[in-house]
C-alpha atoms as a PDB file:
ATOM      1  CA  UNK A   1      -3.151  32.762 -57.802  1.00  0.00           C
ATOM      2  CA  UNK A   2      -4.037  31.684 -54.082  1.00  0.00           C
ATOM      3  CA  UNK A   3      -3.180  28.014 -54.696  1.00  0.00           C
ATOM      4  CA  UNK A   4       0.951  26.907 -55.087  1.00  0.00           C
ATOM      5  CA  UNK A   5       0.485  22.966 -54.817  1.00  0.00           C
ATOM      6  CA  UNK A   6       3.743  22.097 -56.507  1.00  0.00           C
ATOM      7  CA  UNK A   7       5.918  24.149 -53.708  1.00  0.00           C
ATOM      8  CA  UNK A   8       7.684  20.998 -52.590  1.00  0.00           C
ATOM      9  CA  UNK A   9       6.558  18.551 -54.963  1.00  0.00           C
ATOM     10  CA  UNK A  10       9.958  19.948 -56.600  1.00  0.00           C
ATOM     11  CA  UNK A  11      11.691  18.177 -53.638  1.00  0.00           C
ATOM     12  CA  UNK A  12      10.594  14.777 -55.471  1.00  0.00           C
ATOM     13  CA  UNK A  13      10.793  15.803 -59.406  1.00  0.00           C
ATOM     14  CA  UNK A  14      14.712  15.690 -59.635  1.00  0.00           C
ATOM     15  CA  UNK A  15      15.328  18.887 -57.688  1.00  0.00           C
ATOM     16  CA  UNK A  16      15.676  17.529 -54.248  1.00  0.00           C
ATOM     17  CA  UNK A  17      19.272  18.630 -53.809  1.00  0.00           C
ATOM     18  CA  UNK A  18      18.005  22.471 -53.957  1.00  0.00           C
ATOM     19  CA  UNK A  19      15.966  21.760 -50.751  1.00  0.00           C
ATOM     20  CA  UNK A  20      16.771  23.597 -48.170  1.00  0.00           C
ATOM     21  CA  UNK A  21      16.343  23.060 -44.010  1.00  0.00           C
ATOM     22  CA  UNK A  22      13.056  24.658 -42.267  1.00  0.00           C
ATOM     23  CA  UNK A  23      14.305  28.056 -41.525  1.00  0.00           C
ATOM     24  CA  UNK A  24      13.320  30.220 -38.322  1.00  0.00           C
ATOM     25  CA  UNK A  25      13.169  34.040 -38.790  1.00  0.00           C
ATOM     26  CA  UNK A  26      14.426  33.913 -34.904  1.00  0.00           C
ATOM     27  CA  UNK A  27      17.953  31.944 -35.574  1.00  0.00           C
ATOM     28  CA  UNK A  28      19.395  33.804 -32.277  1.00  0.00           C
ATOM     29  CA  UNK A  29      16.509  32.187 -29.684  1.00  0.00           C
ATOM     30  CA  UNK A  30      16.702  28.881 -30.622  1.00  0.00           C
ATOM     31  CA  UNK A  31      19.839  28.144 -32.360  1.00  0.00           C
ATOM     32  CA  UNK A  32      20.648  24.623 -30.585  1.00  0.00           C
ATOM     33  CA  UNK A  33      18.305  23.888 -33.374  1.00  0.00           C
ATOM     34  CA  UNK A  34      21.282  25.437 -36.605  1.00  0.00           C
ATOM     35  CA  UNK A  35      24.106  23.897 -34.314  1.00  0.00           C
ATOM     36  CA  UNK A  36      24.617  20.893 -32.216  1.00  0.00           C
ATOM     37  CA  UNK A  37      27.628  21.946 -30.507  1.00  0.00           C
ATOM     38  CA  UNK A  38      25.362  24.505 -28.688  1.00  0.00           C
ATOM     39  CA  UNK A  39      24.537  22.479 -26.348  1.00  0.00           C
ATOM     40  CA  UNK A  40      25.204  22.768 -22.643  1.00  0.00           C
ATOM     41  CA  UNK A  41      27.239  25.918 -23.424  1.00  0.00           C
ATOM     42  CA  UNK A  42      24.840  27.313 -20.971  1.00  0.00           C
ATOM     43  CA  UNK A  43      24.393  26.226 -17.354  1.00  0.00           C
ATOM     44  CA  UNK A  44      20.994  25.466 -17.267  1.00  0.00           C
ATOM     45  CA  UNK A  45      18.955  22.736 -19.043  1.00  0.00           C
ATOM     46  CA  UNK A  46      16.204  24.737 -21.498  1.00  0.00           C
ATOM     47  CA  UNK A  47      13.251  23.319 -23.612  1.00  0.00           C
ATOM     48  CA  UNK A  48      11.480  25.100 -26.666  1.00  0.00           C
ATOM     49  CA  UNK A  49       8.622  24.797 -28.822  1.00  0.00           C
ATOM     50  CA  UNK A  50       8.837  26.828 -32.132  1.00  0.00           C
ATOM     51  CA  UNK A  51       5.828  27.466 -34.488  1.00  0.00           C
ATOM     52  CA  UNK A  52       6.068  28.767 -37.631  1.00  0.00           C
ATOM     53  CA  UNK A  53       3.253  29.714 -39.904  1.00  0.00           C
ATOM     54  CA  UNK A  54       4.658  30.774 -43.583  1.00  0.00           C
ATOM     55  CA  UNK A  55       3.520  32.848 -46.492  1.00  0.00           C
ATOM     56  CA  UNK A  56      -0.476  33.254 -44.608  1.00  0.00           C
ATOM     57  CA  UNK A  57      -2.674  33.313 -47.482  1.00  0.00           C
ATOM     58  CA  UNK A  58      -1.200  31.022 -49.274  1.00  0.00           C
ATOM     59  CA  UNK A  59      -2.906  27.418 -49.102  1.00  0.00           C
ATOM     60  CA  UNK A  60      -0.276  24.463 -48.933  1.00  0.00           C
ATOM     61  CA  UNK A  61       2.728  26.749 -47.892  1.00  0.00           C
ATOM     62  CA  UNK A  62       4.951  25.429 -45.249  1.00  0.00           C
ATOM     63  CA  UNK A  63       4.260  24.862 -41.608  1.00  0.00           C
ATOM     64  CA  UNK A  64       7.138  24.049 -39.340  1.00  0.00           C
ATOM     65  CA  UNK A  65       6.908  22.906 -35.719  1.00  0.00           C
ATOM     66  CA  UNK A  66       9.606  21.917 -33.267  1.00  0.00           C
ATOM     67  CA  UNK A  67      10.557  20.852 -29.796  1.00  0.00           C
ATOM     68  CA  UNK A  68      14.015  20.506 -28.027  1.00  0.00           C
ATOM     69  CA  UNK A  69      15.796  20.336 -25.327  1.00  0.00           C
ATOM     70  CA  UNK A  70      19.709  20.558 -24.425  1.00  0.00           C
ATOM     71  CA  UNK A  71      21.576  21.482 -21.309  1.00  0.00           C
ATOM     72  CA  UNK A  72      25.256  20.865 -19.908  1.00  0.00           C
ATOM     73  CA  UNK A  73      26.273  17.679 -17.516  1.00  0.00           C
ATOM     74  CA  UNK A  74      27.188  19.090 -14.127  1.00  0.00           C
ATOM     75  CA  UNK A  75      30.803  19.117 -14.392  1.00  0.00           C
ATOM     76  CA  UNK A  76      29.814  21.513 -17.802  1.00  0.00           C
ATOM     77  CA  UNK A  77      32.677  20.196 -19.912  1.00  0.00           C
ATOM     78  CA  UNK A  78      29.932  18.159 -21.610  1.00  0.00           C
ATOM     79  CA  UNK A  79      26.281  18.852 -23.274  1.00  0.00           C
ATOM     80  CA  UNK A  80      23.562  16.509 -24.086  1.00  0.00           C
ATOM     81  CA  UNK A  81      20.386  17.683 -26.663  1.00  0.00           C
ATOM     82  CA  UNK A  82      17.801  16.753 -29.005  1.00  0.00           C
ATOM     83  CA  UNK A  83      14.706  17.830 -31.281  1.00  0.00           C
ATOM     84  CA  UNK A  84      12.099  16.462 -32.644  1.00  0.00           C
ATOM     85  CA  UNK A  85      10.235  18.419 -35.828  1.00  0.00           C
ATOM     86  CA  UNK A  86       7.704  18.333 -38.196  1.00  0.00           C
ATOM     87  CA  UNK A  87       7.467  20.389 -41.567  1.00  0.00           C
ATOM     88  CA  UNK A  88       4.373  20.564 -43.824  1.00  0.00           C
ATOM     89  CA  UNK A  89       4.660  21.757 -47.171  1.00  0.00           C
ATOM     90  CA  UNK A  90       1.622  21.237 -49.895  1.00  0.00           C
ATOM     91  CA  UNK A  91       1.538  17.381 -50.309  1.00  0.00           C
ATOM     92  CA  UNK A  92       4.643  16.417 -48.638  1.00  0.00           C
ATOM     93  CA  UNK A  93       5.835  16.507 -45.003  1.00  0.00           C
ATOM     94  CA  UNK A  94       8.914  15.812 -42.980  1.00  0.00           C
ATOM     95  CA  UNK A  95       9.295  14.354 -39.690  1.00  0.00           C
ATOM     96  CA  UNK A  96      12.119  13.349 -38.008  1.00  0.00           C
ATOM     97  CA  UNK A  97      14.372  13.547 -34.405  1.00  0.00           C
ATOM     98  CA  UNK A  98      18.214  14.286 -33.593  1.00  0.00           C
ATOM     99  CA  UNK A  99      19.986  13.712 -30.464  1.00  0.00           C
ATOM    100  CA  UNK A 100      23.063  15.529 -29.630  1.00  0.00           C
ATOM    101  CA  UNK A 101      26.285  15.408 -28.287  1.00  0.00           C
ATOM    102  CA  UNK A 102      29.438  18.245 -27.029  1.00  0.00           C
ATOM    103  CA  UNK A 103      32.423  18.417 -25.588  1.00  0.00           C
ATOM    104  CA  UNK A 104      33.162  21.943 -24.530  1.00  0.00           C
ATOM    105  CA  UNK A 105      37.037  22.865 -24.392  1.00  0.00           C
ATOM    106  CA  UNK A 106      38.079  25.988 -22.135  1.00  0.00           C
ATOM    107  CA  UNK A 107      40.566  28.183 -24.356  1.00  0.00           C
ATOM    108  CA  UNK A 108      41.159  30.737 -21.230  1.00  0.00           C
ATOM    109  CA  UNK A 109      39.087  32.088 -18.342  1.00  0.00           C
ATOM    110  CA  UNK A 110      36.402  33.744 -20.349  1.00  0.00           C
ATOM    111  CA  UNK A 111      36.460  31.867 -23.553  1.00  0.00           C
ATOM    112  CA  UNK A 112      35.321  28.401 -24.757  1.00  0.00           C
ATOM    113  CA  UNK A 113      35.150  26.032 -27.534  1.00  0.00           C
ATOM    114  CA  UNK A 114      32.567  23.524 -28.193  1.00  0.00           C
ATOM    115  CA  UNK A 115      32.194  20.533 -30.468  1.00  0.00           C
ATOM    116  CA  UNK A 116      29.287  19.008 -31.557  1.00  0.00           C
ATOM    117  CA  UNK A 117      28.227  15.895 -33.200  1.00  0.00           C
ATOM    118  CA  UNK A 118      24.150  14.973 -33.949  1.00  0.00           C
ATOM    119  CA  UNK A 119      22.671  11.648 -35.353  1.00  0.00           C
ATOM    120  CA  UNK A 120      19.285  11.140 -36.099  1.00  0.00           C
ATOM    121  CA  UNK A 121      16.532   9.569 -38.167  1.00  0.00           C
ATOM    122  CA  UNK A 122      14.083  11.757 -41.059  1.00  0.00           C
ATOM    123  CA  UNK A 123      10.849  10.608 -42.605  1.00  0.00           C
ATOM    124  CA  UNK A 124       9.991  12.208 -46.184  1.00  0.00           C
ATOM    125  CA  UNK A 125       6.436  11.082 -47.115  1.00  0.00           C
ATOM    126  CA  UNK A 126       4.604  12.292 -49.706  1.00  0.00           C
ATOM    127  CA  UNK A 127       0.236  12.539 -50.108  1.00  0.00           C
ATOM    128  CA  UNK A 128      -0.044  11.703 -54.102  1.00  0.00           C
ATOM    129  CA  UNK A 129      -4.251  12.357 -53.400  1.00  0.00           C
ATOM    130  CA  UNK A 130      -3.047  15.552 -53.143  1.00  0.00           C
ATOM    131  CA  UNK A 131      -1.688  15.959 -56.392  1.00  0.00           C
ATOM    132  CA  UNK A 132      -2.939  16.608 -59.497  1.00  0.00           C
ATOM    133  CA  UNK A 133      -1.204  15.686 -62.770  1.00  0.00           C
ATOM    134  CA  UNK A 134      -1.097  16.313 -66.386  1.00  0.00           C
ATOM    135  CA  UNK A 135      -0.599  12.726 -67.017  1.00  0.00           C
ATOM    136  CA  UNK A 136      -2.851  10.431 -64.783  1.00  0.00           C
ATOM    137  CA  UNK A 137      -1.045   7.688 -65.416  1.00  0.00           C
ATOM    138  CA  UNK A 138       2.441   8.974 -64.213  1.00  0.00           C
ATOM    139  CA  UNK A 139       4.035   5.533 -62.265  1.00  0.00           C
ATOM    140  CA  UNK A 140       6.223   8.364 -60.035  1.00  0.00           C
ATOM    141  CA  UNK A 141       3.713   9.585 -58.116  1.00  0.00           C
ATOM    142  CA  UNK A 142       0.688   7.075 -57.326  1.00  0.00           C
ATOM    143  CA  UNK A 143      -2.542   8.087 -55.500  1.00  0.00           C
ATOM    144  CA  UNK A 144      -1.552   6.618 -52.022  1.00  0.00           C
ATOM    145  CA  UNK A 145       1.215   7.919 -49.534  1.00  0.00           C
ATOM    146  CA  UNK A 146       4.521   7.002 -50.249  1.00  0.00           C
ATOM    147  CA  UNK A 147       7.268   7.649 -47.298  1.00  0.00           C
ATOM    148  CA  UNK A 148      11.134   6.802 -46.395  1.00  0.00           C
ATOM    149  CA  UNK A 149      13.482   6.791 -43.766  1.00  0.00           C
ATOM    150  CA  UNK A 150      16.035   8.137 -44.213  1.00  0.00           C
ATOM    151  CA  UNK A 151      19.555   8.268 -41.721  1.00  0.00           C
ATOM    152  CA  UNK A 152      20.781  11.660 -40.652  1.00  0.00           C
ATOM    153  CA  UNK A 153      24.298  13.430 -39.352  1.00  0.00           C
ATOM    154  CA  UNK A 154      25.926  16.652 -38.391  1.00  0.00           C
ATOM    155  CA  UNK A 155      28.801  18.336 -36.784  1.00  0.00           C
ATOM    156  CA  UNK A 156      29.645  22.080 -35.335  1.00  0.00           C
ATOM    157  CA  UNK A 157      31.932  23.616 -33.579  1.00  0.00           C
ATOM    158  CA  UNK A 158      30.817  26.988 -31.671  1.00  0.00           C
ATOM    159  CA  UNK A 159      33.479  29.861 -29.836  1.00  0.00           C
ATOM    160  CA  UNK A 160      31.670  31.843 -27.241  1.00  0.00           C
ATOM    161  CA  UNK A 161      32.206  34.114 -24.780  1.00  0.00           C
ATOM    162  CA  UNK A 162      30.376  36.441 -22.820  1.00  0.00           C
ATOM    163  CA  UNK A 163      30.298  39.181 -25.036  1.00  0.00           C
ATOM    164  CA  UNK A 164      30.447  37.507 -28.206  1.00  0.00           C
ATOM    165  CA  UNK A 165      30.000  34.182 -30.106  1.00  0.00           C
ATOM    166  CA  UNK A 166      30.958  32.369 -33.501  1.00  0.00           C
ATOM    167  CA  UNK A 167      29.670  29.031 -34.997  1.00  0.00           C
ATOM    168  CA  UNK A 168      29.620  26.972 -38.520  1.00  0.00           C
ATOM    169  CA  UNK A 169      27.805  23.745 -38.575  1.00  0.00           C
ATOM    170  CA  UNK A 170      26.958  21.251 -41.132  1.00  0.00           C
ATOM    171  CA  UNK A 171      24.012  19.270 -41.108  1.00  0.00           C
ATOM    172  CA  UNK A 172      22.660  16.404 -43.611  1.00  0.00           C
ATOM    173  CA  UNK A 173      26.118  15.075 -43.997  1.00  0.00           C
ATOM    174  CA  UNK A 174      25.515  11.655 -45.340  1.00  0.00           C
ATOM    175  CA  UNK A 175      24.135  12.970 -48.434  1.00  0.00           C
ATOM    176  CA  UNK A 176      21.400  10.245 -48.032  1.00  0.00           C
ATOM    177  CA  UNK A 177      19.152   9.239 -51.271  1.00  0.00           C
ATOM    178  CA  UNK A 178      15.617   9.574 -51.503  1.00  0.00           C
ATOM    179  CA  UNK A 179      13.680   6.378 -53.050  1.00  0.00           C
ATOM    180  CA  UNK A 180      10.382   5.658 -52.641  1.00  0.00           C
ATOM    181  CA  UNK A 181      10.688   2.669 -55.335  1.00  0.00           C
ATOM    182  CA  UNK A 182      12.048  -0.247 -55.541  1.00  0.00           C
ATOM    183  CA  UNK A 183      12.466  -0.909 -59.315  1.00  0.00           C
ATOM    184  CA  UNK A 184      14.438   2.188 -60.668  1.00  0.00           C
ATOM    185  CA  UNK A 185      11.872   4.925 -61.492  1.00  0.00           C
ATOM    186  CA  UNK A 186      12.978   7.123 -58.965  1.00  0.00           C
ATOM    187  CA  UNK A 187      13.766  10.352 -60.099  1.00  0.00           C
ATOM    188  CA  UNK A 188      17.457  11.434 -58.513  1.00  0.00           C
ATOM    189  CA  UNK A 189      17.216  12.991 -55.348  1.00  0.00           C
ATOM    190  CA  UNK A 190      19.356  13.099 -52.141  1.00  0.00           C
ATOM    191  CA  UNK A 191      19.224  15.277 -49.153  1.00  0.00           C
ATOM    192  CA  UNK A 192      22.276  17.555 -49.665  1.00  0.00           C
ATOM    193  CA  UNK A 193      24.868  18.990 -47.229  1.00  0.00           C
ATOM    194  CA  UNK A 194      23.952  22.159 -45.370  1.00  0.00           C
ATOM    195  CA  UNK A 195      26.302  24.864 -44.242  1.00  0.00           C
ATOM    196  CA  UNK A 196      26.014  27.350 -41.518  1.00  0.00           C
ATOM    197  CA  UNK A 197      27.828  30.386 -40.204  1.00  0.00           C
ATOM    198  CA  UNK A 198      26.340  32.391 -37.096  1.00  0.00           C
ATOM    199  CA  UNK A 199      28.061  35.123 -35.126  1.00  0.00           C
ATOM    200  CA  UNK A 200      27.147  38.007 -32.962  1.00  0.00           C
ATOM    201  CA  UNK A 201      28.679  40.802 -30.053  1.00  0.00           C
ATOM    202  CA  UNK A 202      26.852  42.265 -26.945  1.00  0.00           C
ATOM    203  CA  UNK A 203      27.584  45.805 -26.698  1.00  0.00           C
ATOM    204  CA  UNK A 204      26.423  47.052 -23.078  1.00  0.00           C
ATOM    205  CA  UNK A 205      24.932  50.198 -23.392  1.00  0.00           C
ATOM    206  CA  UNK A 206      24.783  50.980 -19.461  1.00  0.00           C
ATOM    207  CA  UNK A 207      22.810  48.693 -16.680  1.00  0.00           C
ATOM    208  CA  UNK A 208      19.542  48.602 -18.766  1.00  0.00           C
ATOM    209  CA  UNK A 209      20.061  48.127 -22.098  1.00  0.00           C
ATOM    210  CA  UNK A 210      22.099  45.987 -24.531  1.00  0.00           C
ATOM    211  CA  UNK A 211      22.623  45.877 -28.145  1.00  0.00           C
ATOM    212  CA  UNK A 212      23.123  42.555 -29.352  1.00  0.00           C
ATOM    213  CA  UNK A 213      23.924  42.694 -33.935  1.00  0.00           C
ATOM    214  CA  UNK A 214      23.915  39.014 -35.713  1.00  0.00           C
ATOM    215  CA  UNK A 215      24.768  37.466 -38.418  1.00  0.00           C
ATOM    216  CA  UNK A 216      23.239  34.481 -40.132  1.00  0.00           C
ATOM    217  CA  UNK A 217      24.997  32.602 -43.340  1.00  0.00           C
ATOM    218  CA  UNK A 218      23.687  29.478 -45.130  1.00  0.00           C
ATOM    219  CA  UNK A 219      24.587  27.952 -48.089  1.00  0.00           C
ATOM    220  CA  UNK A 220      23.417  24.384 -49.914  1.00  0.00           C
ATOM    221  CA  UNK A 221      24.460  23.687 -53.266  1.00  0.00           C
ATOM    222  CA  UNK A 222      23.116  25.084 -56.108  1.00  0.00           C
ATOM    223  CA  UNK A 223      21.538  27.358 -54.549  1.00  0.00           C
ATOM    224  CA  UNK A 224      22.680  30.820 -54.115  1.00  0.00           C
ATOM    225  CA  UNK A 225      24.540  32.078 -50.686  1.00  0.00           C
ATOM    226  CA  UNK A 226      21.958  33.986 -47.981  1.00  0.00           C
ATOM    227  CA  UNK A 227      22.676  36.002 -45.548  1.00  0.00           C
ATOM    228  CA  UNK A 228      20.138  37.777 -42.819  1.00  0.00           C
ATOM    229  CA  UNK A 229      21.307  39.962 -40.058  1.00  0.00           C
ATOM    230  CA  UNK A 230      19.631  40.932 -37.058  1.00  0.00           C
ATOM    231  CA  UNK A 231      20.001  44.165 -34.098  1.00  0.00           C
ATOM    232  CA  UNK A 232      18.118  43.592 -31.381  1.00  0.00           C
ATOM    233  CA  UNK A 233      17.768  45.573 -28.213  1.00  0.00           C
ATOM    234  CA  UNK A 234      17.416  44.107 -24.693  1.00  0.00           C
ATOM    235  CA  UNK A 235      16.050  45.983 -21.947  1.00  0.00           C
ATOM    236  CA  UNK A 236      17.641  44.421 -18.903  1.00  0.00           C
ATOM    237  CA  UNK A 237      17.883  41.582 -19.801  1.00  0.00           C
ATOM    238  CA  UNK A 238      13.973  40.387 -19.969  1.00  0.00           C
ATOM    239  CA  UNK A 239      12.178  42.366 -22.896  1.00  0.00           C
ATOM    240  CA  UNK A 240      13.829  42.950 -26.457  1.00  0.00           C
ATOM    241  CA  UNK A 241      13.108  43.955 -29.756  1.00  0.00           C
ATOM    242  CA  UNK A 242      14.681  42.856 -32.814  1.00  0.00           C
ATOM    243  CA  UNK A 243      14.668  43.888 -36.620  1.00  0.00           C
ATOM    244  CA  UNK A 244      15.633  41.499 -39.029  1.00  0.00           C
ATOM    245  CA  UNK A 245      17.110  41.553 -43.219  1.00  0.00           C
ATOM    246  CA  UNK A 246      17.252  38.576 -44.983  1.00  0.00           C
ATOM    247  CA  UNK A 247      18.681  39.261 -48.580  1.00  0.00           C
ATOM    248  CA  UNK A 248      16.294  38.362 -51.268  1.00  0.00           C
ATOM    249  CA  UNK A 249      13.725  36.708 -48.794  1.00  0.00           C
ATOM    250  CA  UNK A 250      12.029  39.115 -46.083  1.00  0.00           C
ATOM    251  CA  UNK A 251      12.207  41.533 -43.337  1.00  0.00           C
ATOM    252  CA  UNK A 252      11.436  40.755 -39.807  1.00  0.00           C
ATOM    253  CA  UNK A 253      10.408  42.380 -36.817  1.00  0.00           C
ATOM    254  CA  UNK A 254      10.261  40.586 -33.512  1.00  0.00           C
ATOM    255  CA  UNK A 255       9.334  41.188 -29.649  1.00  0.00           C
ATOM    256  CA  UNK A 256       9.847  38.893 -26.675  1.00  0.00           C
ATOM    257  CA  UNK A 257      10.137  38.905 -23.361  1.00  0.00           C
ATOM    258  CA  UNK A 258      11.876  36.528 -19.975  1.00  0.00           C
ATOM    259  CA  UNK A 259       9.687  35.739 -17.398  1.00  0.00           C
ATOM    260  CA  UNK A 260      10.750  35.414 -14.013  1.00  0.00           C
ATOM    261  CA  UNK A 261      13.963  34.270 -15.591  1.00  0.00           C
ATOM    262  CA  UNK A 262      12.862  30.871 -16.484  1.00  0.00           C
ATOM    263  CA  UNK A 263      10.080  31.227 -19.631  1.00  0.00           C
ATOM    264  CA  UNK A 264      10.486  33.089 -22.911  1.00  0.00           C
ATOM    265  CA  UNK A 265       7.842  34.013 -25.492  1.00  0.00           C
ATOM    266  CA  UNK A 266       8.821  35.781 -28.685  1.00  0.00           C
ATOM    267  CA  UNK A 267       6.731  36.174 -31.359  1.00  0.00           C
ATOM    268  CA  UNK A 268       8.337  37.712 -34.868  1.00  0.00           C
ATOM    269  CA  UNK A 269       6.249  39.038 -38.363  1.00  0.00           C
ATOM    270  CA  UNK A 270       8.063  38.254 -41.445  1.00  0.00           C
ATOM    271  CA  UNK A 271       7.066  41.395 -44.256  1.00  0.00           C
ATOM    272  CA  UNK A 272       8.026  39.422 -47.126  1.00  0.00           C
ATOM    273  CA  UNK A 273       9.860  41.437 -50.261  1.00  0.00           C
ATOM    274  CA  UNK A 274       9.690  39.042 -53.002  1.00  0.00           C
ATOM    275  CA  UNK A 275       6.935  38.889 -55.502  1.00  0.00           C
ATOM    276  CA  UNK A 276       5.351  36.670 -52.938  1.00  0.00           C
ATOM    277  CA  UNK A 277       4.069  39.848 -51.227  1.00  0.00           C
ATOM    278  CA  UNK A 278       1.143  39.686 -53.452  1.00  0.00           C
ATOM    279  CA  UNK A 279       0.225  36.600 -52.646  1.00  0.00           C
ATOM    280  CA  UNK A 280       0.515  36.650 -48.921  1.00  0.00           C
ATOM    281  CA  UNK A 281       0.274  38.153 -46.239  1.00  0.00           C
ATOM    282  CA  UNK A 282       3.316  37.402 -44.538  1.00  0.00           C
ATOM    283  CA  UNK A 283       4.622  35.120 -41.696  1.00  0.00           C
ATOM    284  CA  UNK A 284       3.949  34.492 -38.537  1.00  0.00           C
ATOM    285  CA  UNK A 285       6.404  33.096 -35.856  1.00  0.00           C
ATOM    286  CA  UNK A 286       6.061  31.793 -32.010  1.00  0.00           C
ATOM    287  CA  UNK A 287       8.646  30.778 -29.800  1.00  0.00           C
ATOM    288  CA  UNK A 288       8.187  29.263 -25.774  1.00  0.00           C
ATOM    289  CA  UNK A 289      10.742  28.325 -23.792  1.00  0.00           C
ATOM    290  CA  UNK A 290      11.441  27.075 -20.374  1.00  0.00           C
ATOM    291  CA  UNK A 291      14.689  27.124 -18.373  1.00  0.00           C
ATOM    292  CA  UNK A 292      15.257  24.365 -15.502  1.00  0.00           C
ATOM    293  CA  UNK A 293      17.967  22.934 -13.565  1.00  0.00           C
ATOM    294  CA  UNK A 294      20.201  25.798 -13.087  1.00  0.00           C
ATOM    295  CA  UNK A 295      23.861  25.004 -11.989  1.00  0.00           C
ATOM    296  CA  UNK A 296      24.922  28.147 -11.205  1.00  0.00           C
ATOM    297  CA  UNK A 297      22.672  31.080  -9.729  1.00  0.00           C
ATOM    298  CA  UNK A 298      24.084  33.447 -12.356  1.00  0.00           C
ATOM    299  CA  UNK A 299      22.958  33.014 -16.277  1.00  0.00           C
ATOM    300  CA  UNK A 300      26.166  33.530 -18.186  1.00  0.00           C
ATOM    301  CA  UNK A 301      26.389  33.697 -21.904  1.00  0.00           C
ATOM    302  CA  UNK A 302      23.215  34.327 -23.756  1.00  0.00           C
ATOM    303  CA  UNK A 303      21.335  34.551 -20.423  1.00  0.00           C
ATOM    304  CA  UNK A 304      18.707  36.665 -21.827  1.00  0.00           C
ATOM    305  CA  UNK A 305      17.808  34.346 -24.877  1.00  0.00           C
END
């Protein structure tokens, strides 16, 4: 079977509260993107683009792109952010933009906590042409493209310090309802709550290398808890490798690399472990990033990301 239509028609057949968030197989890079109270808890501004091409082989399966951008104010006690994204997936597709606001609170001299609140705006729109159905008559889902906006909300809070880090956000708060009708035959559908919990440690090895484990939690009702964790290896700071088990799902292997300390590129292969193995022939991820307006001339926490 080389042909799963239906993938996200689901989202719009009475199952919509199972849908989950895009997911990126490299969490640790870009992870402004899980948690709005990341922002500015670096002191440089920093802008990335994130492609991801899932399940290859597969026609209709998701494609997920990004941009965003976050960085501190210049007394740092504040940080300002926002992403736009688009997700394609069979018929339907998802577009939509957050902006981003923290206040970061200094604990002691080397540790800090940040809180974050994000607002923004989601279109769902759905290509019936694209669809083809046992009954041709079904009033749900018409021929045309229907679409909605929809309002959207979050909060985080995020601990870091130099060697380590620890962060739960919660995204999709408003638990906002999908209709595409005006006249009751909607099915029932609203975009549920999201929870996440991210945490990781920087063990220096000696002046070269660093070992950097991660963990990576997410949970939306009914479906089941998963967790991924990553190691990855950094080799002074520029060039790292990183391996990658997410339960049930996949495993991952990535490589990137800092240039000149301002751009990133990181590309990771997802070796999927679910029946879906014989379908496809895996995923393929690419990250670029860009660092600029750098308050202080040394990077502190995650200044090799």
């Amino acid at each position: 079977m080389k042909r799963i239509i239906l993938i996200s028609f689901l989202v719009f057949s009475g199952t919509l509260f199972a849908q989950q968030l895009p997911h990126f197989s490299q969490y640790y890079l870009n992870d402004y993107l899980i948690n709005p109270a990341i922002a500015g808890t670096r002191p440089y501004f920093e802008g990335k683009s994130a492609h991801r091409y899932q399940w290859e082989g597969i026609t209709d399966a998701p494609r997920t792109y990004t941009l965003s951008a976050h960085g501190p104010t210049k007394n740092q006690k504040m940080g300002l952010g926002g992403y736009l994204f688009t997700d394609h997936v069979g018929p339907t597709r998802r577009t939509g933009f957050n902006l981003s606001y923290a206040y970061h609170l200094k604990i002691n001299e080397s540790l800090n906590l940040s809180l974050g609140l994000s607002a923004g705006v989601l279109q769902f729109m759905i290509d019936g042409s694209k669809i083809t159905l046992r009954e041709s008559d079904d009033d749900i889902i018409t021929n045309g493209v229907q679409s909605v906006l929809l309002p959207d909300a979050g909060f985080g809070f995020y601990l870091y310090h130099e060697k380590y880090y620890f962060g739960f956000s919660a995204p999709q708060l408003l638990n906002s309802r999908v209709t595409f009708f005006k006249d009751g035959r909607n099915p029932e559908g609203t975009l549920p709550s999201h929870f996440f919990v991210n945490g990781g440690y920087r063990f220096v090895l000696d002046e070269d290398f660093t070992i950097e484990p991660s963990v990576f939690v997410k949970y939306v009702k009914p479906a089941p808890v998963q967790v991924e964790g990553t190691l990855r290896v950094i080799y002074q700071d520029k060039l790292w490798l990183a391996g990658t088990y997410r339960d049930k799902d996949a495993i991952t292997a990535s490589l990137g690399y800092l240039i000149n300390n301002s751009f990133t590129i990181a590309y990771a292969y997802d070796f999927t472990t679910t029946n879906l193995k014989n379908y496809s022939n895996g995923t393929h991820e690419l990250m670029v990033g860009v660092r600029f307006y750098n308050l202080n001339k040394k990077d502190t926490q995650a200044s090799f990301e």
